[in-house]
N, C-alpha and C. Protein backbone atom coordinates (compact mmCIF):
# COMPACT_ATOMS: atom_id res chain seq x y z
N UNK A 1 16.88 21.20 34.92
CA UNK A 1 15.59 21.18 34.25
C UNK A 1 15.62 22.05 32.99
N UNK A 2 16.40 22.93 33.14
CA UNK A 2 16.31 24.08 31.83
C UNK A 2 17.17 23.52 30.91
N UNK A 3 18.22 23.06 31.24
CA UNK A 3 19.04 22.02 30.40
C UNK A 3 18.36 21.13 29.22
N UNK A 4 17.50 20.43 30.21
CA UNK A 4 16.56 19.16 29.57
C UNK A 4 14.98 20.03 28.35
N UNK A 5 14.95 21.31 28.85
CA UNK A 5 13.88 21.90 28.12
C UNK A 5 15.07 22.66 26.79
N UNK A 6 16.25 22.90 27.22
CA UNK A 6 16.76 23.30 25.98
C UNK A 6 16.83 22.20 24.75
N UNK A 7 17.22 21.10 24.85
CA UNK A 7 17.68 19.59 24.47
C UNK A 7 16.54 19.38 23.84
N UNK A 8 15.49 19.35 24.47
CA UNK A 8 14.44 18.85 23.78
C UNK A 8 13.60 20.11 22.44
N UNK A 9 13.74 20.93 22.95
CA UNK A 9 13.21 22.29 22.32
C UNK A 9 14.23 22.26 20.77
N UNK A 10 15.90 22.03 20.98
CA UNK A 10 16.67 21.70 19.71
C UNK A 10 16.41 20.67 19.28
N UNK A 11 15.74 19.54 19.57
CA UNK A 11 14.81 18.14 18.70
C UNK A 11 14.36 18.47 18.40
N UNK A 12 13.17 18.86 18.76
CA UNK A 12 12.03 19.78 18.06
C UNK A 12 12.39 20.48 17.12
N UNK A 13 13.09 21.82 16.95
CA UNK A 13 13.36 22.32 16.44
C UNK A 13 13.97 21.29 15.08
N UNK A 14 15.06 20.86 15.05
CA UNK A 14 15.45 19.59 14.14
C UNK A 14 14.91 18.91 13.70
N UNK A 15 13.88 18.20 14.37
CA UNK A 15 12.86 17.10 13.71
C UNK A 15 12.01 18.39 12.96
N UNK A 16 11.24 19.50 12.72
CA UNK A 16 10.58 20.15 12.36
C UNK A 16 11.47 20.69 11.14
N UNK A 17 12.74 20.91 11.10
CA UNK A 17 13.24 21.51 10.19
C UNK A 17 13.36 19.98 9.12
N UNK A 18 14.30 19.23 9.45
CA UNK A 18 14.78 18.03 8.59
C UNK A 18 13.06 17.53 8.18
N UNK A 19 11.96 17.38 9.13
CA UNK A 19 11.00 16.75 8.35
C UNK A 19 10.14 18.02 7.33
N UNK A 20 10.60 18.98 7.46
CA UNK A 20 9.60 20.12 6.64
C UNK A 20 10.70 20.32 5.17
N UNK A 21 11.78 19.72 5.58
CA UNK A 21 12.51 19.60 4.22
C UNK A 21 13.08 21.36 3.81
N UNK A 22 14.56 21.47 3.38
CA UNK A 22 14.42 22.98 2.98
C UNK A 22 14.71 22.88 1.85
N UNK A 23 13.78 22.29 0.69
CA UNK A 23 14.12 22.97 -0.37
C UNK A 23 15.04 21.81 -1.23
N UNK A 24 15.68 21.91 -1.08
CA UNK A 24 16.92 21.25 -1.91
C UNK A 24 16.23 19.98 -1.89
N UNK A 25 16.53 19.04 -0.37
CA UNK A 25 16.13 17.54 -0.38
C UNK A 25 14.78 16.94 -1.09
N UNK A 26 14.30 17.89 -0.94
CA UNK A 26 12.98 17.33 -1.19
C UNK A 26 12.84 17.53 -2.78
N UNK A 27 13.79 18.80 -3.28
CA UNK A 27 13.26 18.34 -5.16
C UNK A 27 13.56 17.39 -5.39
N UNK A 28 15.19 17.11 -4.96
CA UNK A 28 15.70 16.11 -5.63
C UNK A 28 15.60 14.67 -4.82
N UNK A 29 14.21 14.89 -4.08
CA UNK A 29 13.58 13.55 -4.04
C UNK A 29 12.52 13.29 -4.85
N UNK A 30 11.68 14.37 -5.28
CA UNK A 30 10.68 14.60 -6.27
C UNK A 30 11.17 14.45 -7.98
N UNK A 31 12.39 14.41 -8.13
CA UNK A 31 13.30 14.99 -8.84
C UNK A 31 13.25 13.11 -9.18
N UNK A 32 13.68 12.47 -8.41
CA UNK A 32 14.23 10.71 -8.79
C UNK A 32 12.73 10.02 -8.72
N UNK A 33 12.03 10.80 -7.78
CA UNK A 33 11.11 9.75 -8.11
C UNK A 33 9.82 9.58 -9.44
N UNK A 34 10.18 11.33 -10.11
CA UNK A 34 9.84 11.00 -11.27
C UNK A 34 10.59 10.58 -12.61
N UNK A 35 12.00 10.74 -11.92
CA UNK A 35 12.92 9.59 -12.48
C UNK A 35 12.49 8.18 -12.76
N UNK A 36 12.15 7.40 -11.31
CA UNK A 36 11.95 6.10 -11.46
C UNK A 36 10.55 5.82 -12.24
N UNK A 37 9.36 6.54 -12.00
CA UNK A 37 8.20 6.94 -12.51
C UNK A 37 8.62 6.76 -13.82
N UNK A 38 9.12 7.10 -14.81
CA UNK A 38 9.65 7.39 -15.93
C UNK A 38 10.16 5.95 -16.59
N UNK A 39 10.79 5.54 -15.43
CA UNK A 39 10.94 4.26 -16.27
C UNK A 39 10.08 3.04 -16.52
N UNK A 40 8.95 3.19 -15.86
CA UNK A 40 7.65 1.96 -15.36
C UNK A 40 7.01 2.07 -17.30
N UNK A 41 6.67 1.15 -17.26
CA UNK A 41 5.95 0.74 -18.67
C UNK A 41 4.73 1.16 -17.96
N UNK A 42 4.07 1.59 -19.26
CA UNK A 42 2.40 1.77 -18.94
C UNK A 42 1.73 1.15 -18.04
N UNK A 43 1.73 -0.46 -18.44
CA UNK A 43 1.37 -1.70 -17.54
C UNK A 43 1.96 -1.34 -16.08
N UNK A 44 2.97 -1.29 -15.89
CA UNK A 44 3.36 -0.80 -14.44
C UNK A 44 2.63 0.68 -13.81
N UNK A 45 2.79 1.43 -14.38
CA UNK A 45 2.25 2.50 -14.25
C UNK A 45 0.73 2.31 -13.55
N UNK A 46 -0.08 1.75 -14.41
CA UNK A 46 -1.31 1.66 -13.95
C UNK A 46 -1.83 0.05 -13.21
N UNK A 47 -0.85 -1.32 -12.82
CA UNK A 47 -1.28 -1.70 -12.98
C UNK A 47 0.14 -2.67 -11.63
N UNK A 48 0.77 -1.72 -11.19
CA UNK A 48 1.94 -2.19 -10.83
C UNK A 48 3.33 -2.97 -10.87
N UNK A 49 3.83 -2.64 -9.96
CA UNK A 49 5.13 -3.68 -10.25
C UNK A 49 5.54 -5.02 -9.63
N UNK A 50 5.66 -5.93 -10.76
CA UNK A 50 5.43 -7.22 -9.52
C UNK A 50 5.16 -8.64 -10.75
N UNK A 51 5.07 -9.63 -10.05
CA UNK A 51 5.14 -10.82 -11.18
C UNK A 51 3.84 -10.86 -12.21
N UNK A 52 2.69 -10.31 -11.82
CA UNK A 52 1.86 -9.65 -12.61
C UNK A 52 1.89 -8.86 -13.56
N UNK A 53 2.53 -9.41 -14.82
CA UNK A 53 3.14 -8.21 -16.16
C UNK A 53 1.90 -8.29 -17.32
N UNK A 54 0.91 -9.03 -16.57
CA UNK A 54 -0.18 -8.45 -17.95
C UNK A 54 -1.74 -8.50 -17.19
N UNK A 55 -2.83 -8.22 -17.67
CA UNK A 55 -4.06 -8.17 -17.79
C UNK A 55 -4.27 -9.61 -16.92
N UNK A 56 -4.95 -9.83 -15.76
CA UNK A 56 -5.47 -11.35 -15.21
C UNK A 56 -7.04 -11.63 -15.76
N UNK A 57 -7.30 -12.42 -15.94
CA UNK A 57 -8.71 -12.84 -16.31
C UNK A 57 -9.11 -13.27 -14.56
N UNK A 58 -9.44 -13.05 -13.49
CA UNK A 58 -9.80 -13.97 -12.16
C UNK A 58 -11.52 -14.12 -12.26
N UNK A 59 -12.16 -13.73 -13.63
CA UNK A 59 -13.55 -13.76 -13.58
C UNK A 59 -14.29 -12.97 -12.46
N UNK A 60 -15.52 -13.72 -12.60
CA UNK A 60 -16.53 -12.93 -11.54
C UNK A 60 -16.49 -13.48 -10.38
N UNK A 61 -16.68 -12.55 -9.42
CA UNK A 61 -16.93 -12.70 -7.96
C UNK A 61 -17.07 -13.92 -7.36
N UNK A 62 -16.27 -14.83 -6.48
CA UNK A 62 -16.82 -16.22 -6.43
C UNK A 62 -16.20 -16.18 -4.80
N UNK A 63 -17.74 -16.39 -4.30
CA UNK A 63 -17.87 -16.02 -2.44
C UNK A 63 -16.82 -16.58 -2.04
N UNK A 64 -17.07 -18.64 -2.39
CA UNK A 64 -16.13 -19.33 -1.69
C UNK A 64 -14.39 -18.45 -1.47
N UNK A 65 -14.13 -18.08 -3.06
CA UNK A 65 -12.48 -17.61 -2.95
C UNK A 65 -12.66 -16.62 -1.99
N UNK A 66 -13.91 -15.35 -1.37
CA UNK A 66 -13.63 -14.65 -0.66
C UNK A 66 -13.72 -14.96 0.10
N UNK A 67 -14.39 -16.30 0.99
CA UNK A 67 -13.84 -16.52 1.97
C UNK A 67 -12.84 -17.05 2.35
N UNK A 68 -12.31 -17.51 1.62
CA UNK A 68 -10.42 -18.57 1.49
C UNK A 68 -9.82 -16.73 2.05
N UNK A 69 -10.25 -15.89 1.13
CA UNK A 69 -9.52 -14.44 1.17
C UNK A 69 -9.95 -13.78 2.37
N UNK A 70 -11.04 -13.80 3.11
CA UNK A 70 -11.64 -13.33 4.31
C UNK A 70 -10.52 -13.61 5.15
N UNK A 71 -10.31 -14.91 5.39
CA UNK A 71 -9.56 -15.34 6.31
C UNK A 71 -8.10 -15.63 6.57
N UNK A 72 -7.22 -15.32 5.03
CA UNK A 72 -5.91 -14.95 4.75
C UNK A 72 -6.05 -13.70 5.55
N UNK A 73 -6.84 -12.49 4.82
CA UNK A 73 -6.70 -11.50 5.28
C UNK A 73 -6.65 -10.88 6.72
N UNK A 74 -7.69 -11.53 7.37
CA UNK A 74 -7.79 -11.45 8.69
C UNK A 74 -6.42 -12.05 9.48
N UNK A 75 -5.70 -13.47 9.07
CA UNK A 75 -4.93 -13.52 9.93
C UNK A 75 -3.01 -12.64 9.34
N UNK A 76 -3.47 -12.02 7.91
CA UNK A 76 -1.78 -11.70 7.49
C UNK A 76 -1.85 -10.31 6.92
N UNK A 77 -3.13 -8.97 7.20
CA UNK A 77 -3.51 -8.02 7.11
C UNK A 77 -4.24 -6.96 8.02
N UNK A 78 -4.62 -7.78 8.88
CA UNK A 78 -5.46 -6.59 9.62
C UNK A 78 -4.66 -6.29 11.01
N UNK A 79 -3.53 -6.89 11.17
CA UNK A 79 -2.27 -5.90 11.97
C UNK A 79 -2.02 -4.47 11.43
N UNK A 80 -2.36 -4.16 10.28
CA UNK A 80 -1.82 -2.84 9.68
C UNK A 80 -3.17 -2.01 8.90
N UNK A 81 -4.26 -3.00 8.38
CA UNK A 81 -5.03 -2.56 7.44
C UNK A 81 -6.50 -2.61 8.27
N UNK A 82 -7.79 -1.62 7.91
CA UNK A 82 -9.06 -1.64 8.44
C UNK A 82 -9.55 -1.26 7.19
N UNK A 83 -10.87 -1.97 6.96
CA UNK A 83 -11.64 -1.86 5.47
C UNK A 83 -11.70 -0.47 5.19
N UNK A 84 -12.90 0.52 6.53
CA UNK A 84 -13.12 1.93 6.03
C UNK A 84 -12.53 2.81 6.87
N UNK A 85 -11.49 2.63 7.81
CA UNK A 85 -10.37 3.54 8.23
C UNK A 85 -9.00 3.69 8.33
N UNK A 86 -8.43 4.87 8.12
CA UNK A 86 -6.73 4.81 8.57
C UNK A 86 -6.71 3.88 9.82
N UNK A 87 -5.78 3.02 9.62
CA UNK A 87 -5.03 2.52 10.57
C UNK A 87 -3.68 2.91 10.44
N UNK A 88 -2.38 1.63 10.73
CA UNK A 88 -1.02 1.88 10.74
C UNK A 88 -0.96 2.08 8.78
N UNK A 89 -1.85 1.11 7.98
CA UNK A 89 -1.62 1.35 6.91
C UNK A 89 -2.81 1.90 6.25
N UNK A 90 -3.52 2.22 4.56
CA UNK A 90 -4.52 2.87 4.69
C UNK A 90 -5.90 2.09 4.75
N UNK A 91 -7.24 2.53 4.57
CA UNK A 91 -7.94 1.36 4.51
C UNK A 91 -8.16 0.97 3.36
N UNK A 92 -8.72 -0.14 3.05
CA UNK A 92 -8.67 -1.26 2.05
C UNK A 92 -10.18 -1.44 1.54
N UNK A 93 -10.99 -1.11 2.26
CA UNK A 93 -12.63 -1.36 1.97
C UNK A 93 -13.09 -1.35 0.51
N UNK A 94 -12.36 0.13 -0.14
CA UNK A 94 -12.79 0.59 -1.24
C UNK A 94 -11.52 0.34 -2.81
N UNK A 95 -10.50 0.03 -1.63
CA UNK A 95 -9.16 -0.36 -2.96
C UNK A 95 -9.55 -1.00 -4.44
N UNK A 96 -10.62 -1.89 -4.34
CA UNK A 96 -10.58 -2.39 -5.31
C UNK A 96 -11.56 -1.71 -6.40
N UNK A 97 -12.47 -0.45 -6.06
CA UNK A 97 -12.75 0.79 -7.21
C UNK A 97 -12.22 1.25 -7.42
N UNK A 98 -10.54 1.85 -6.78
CA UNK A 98 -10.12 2.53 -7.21
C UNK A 98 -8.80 1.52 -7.70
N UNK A 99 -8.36 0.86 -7.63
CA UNK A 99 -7.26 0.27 -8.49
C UNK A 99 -7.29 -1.25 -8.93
N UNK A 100 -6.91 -1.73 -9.85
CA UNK A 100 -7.09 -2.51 -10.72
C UNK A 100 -6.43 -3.70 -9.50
N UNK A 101 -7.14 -5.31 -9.68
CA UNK A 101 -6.49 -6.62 -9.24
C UNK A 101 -5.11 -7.02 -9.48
N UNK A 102 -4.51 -6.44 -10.43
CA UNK A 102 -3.50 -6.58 -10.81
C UNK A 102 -2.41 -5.95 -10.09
N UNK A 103 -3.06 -4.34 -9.91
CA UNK A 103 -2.38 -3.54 -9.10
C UNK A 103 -2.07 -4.05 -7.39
N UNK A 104 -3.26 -4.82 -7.05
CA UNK A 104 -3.26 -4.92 -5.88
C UNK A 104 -2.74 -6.30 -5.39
N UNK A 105 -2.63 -7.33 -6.19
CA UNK A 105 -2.10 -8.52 -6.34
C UNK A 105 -0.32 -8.26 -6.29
N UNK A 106 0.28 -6.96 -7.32
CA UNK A 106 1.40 -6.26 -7.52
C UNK A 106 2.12 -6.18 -6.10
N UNK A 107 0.80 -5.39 -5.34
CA UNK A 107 1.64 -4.48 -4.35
C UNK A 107 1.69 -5.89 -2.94
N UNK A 108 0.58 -6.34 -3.37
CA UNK A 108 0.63 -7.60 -1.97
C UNK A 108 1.92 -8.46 -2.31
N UNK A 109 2.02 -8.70 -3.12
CA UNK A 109 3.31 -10.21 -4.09
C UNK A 109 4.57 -9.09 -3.67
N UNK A 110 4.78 -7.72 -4.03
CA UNK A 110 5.97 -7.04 -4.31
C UNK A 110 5.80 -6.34 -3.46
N UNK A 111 5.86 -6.08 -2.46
CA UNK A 111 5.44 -4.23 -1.25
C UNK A 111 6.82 -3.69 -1.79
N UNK A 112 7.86 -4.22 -1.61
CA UNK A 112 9.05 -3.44 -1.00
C UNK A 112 9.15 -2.35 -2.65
N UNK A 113 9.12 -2.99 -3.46
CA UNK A 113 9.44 -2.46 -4.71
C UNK A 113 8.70 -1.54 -5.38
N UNK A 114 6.95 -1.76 -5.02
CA UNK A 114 6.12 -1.41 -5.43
C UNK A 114 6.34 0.30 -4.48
N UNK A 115 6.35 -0.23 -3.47
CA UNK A 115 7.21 1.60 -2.79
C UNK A 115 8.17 1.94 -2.74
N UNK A 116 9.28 1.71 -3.27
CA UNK A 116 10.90 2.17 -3.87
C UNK A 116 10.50 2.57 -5.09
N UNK A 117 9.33 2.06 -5.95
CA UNK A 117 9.47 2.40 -7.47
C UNK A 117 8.61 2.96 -7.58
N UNK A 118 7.29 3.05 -7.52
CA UNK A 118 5.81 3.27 -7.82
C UNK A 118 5.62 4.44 -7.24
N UNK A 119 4.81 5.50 -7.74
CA UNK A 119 4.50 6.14 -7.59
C UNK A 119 3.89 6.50 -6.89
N UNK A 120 2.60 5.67 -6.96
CA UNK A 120 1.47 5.22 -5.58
C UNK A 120 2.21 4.59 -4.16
N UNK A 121 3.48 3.81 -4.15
CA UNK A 121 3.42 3.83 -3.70
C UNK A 121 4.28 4.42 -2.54
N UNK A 122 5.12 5.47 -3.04
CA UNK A 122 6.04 5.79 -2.74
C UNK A 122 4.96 7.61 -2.11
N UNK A 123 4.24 7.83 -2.63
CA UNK A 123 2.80 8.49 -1.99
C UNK A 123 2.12 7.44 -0.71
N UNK A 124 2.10 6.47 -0.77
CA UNK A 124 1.59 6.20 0.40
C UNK A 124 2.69 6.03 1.48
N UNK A 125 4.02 6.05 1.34
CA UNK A 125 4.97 5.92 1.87
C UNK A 125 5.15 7.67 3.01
N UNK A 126 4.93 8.28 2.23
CA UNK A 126 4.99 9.09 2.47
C UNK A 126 3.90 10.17 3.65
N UNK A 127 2.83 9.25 3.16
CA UNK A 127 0.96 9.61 4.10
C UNK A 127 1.29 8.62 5.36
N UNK A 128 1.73 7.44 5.06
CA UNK A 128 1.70 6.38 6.41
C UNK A 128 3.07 5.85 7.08
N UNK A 129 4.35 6.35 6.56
CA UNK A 129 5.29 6.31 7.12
C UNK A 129 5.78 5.04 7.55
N UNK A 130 5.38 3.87 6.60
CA UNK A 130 5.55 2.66 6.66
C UNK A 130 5.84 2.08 5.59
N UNK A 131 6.76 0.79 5.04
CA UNK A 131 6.63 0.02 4.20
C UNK A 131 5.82 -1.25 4.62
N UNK A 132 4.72 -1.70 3.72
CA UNK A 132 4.06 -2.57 3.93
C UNK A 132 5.28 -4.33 3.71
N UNK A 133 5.07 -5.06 4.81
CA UNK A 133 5.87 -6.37 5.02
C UNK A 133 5.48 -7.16 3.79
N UNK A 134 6.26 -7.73 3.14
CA UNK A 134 5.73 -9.01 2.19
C UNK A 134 4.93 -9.70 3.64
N UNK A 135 3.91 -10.49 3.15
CA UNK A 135 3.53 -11.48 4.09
C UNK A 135 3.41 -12.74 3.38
N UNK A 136 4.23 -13.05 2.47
CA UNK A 136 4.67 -14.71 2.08
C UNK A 136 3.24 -15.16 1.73
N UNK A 137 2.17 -14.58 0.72
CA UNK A 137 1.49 -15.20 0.04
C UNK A 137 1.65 -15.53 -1.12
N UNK A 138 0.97 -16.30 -1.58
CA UNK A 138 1.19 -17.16 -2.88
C UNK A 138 0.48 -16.46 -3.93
N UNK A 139 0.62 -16.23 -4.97
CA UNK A 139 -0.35 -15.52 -6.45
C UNK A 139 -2.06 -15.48 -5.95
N UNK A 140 -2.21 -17.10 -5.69
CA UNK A 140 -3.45 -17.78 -5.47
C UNK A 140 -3.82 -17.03 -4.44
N UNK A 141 -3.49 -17.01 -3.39
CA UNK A 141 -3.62 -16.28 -1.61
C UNK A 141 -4.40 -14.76 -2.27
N UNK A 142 -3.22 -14.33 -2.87
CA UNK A 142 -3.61 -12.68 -3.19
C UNK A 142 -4.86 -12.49 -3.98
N UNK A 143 -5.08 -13.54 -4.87
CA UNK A 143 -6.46 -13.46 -5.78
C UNK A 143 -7.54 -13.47 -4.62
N UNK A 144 -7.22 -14.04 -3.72
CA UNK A 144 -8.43 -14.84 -2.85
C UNK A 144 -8.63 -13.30 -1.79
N UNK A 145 -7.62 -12.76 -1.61
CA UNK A 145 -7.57 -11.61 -1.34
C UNK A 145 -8.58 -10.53 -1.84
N UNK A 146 -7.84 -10.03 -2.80
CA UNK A 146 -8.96 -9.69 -4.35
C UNK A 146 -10.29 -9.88 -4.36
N UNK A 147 -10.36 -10.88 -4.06
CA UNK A 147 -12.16 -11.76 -3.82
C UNK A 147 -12.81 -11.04 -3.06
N UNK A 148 -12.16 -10.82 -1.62
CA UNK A 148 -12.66 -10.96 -0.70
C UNK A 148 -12.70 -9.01 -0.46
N UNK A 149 -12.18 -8.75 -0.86
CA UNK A 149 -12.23 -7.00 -1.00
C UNK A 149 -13.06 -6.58 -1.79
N UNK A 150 -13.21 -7.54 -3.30
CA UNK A 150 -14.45 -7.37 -4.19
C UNK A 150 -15.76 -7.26 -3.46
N UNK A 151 -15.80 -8.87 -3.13
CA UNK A 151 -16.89 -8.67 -2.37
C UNK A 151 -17.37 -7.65 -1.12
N UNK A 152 -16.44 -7.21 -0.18
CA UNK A 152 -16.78 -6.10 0.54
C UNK A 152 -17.28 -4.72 -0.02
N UNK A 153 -16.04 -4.39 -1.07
CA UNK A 153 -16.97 -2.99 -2.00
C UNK A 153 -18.49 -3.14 -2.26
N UNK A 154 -18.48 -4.39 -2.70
CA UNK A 154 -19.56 -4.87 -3.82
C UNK A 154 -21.12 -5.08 -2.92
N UNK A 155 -20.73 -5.39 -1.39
CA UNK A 155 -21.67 -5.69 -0.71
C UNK A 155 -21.88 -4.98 0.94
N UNK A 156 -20.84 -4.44 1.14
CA UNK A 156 -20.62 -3.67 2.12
C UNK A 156 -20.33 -4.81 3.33
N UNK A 157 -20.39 -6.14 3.23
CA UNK A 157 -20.54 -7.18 4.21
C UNK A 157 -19.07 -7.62 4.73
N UNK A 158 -18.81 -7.83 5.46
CA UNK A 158 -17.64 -8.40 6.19
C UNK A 158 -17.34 -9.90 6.22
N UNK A 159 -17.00 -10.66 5.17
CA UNK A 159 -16.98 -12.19 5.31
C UNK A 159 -16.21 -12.48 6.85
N UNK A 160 -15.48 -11.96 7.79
CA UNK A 160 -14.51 -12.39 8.62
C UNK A 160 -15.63 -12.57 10.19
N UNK A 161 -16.94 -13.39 9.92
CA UNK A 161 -17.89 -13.24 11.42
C UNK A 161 -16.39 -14.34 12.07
């Protein structure tokens, strides 16, 4: 038994040291990732990385697309995502005040890259200890997406009865 409390007590110990980082690893992870940071064009910077390389026009709010987007979302997002709480990933309720359609169209079309490269997302990588899955939507899918998050900020309502 004292065996098994030593064993585990040196995990502990290990997982606490390697995840608290000493120093070194962690600049020169801070160190590349404002490396990669560095290389993003403005447009990336604020607006992500991903087949989205300029400004989208998707107009104003149009219910129908949020519900096309209600119901993408519900069946290829809410394994990981909840509008106004942490789940496995963060919540989504309010994403679209704080970052641009483009950005979020970016990170849905591109996950893997958008957190290897991005800043944001290589910060959320870091808060939720996950890379978000491509889930094989189409440009169109993700707008409808977009929609449907608009409309939740915008109305507090849940299209997914």
């Amino acid at each position: 038994m004292q065996q098994v409390i030593r064993i585990l007590l040196l995990l502990i110990i290990s997982l606490v040291y390697t995840g608290c980082g000493n120093g070194n690893g962690e600049e020169r992870e801070t160190a590349a990732a404002r490396d990669e940071a560095a290389e993003l064009t403005e447009f990336e910077l604020e607006h992500g990385i991903g087949p989205v390389t300029e400004r989208l026009d998707i107009g104003d709010l149009d219910v129908e697309r949020a519900r096309r987007g209600a119901d993408i979302f519900d069946r290829r997002c809410t394994a990981c995502h909840r509008m106004g709480r942490r789940f496995v990933g963060p919540p989504v309720g309010d994403v679209t005040e704080e970052r641009s359609p483009e950005f979020i169209i970016n990170f849905i079309l591109n996950p893997e890259e958008m957190t290897n490269r991005h800043p944001v997302g290589q910060e959320l990588l870091q808060e939720y200890m996950t890379i978000m899955p491509y889930q094989n939507v189409t440009k169109e899918q993700a707008i409808e997406i977009v929609d449907f998050l608009r409309y939740y900020a915008e109305t507090g309502e849940d299209l997914r009865d």
